[in-house]
Protein backbone atom coordinates (compact mmCIF):
# COMPACT_ATOMS: atom_id res chain seq x y z
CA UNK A 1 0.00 0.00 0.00
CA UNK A 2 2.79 2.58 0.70
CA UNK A 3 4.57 1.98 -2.89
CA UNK A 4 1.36 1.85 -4.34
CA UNK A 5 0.83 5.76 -2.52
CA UNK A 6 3.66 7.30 -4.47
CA UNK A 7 4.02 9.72 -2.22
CA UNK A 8 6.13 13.38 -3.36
CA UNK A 9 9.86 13.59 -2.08
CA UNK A 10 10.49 13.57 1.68
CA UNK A 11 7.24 12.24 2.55
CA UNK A 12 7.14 9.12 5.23
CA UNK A 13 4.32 6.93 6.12
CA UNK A 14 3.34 7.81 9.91
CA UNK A 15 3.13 5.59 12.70
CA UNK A 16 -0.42 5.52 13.75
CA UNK A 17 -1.39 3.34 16.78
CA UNK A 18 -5.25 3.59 15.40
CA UNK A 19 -6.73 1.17 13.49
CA UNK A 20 -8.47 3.28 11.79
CA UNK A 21 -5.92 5.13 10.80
CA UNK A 22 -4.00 2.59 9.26
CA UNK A 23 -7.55 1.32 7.26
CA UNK A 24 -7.76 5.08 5.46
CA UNK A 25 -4.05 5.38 5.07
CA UNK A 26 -1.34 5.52 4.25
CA UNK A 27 -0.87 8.62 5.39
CA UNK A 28 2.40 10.24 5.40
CA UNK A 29 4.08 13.12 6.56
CA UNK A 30 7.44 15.48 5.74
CA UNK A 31 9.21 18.20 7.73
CA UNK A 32 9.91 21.72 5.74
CA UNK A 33 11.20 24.94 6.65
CA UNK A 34 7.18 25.93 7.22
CA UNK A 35 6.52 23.05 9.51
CA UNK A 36 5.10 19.58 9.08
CA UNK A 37 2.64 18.66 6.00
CA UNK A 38 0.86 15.48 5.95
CA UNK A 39 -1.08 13.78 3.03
CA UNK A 40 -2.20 10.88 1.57
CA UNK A 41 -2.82 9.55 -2.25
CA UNK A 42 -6.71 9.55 -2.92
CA UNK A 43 -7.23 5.86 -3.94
CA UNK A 44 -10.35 4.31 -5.21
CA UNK A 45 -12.00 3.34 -2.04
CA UNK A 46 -11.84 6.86 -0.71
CA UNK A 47 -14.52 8.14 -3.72
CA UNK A 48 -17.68 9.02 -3.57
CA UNK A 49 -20.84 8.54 -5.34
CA UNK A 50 -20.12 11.27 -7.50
CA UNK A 51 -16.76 10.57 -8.72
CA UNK A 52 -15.00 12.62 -6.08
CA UNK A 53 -12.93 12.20 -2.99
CA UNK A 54 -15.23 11.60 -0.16
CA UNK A 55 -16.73 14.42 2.64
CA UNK A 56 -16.00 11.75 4.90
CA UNK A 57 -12.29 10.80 4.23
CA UNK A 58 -11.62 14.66 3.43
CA UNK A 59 -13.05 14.89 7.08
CA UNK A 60 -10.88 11.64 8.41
CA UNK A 61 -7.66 13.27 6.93
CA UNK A 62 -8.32 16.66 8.55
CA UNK A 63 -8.50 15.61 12.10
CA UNK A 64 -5.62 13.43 11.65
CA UNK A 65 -3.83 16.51 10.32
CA UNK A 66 -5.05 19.18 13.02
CA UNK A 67 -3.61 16.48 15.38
CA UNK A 68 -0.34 16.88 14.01
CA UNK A 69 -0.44 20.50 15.41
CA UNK A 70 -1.39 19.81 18.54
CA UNK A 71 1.79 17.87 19.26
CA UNK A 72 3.91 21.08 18.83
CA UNK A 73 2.72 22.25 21.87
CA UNK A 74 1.19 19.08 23.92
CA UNK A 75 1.83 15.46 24.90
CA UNK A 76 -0.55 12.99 23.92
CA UNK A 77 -3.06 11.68 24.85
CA UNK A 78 -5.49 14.30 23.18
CA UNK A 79 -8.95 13.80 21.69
CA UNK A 80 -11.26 16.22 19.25
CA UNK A 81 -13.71 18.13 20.66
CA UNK A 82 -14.98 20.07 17.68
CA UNK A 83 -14.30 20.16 14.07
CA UNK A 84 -15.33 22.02 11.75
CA UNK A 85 -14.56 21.61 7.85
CA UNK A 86 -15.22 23.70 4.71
CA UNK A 87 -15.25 22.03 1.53
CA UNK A 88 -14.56 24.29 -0.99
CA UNK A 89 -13.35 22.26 -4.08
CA UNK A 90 -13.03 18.32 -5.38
CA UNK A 91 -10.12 16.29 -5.38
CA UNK A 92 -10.03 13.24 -7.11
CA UNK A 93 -8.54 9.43 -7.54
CA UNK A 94 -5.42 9.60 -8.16
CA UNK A 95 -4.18 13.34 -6.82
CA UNK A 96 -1.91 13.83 -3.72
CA UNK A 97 -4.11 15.68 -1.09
CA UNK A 98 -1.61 17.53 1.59
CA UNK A 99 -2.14 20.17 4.14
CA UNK A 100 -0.95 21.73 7.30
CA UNK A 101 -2.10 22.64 10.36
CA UNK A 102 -1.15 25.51 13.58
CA UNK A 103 -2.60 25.15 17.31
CA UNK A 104 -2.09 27.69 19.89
CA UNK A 105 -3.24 26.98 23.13
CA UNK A 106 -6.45 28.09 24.50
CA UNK A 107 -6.20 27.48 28.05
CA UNK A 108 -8.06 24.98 30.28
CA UNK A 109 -5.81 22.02 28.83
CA UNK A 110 -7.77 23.17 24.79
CA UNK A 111 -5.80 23.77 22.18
CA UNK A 112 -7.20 25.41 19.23
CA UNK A 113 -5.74 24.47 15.62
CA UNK A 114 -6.40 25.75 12.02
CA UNK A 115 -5.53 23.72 8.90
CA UNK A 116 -5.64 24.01 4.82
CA UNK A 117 -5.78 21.19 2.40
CA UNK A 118 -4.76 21.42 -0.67
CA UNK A 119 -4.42 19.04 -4.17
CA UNK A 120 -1.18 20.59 -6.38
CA UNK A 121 -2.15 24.33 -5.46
CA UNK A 122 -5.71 23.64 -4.88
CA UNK A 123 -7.50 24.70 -2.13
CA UNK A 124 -9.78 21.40 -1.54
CA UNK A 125 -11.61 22.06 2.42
CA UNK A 126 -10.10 23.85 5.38
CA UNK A 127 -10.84 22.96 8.93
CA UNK A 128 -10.60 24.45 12.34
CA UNK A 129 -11.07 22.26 15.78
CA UNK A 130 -10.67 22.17 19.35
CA UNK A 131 -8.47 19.59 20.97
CA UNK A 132 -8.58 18.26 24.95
CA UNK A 133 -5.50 17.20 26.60
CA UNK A 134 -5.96 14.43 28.99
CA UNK A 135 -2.87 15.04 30.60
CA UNK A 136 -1.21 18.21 30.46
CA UNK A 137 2.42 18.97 30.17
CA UNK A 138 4.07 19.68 33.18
């Protein structure tokens, strides 16, 4: 499944202890100057209906990628609280979807976190959410 990915230069599968992470994946991420990007080649089981990649997966991705902001600033274990995502184009089978993703804490053990996705200089969805720490850094 990773080969089959073909993921862009730099990019390495991540380590997910989810099973349900590894069923959607591969996903993989890369470290640049900007920060970490994630992303994942859209595959025929991740379509829709309607020839395009999935709300659902688009959704599946995104908290997966908001996640990897919240790790710049706390220690697992975290869950999602809220998320919100705007779709605002279609990606298709075949395309590399990537995005990124900042969190800044909000106090209260929350951290808030923004994120883009994009297919090659698309804008595809954005998404915001609200993370809980379980356990918070000391």
């Amino acid at each position: 499944m990773i080969a089959k990915a073909n993921p862009p230069a730099g990019y390495l599968p991540i380590l997910s202890n989810s099973p349900f992470g590894w069923e959607n994946g591969p996903i993989f991420e890369r470290v640049t100057d900007g920060g970490k990007e994630r992303g994942f080649r859209i595959a025929e089981r991740h379509i829709n209906a309607g020839g395009a990649c999935h709300g659902g997966m688009i959704m599946t991705f995104a908290d997966i990628l908001l996640a990897t902001a919240v790790f710049d600033i706390a220690d697992p274990p975290f869950v999602t609280v809220r998320m919100t995502t705007d779709f605002i184009g279609p990606a298709y089978e075949g395309e590399w979807l990537s995005g990124t993703a900042t969190a800044e804490d909000a106090g209260e053990g929350m951290v808030a976190v923004k994120g883009m996705m994009m297919v090659e200089g698309r804008t595809i969805a954005s998404a915001s959410g609200l993370f809980k720490v379980i356990r918070l850094r000391p």
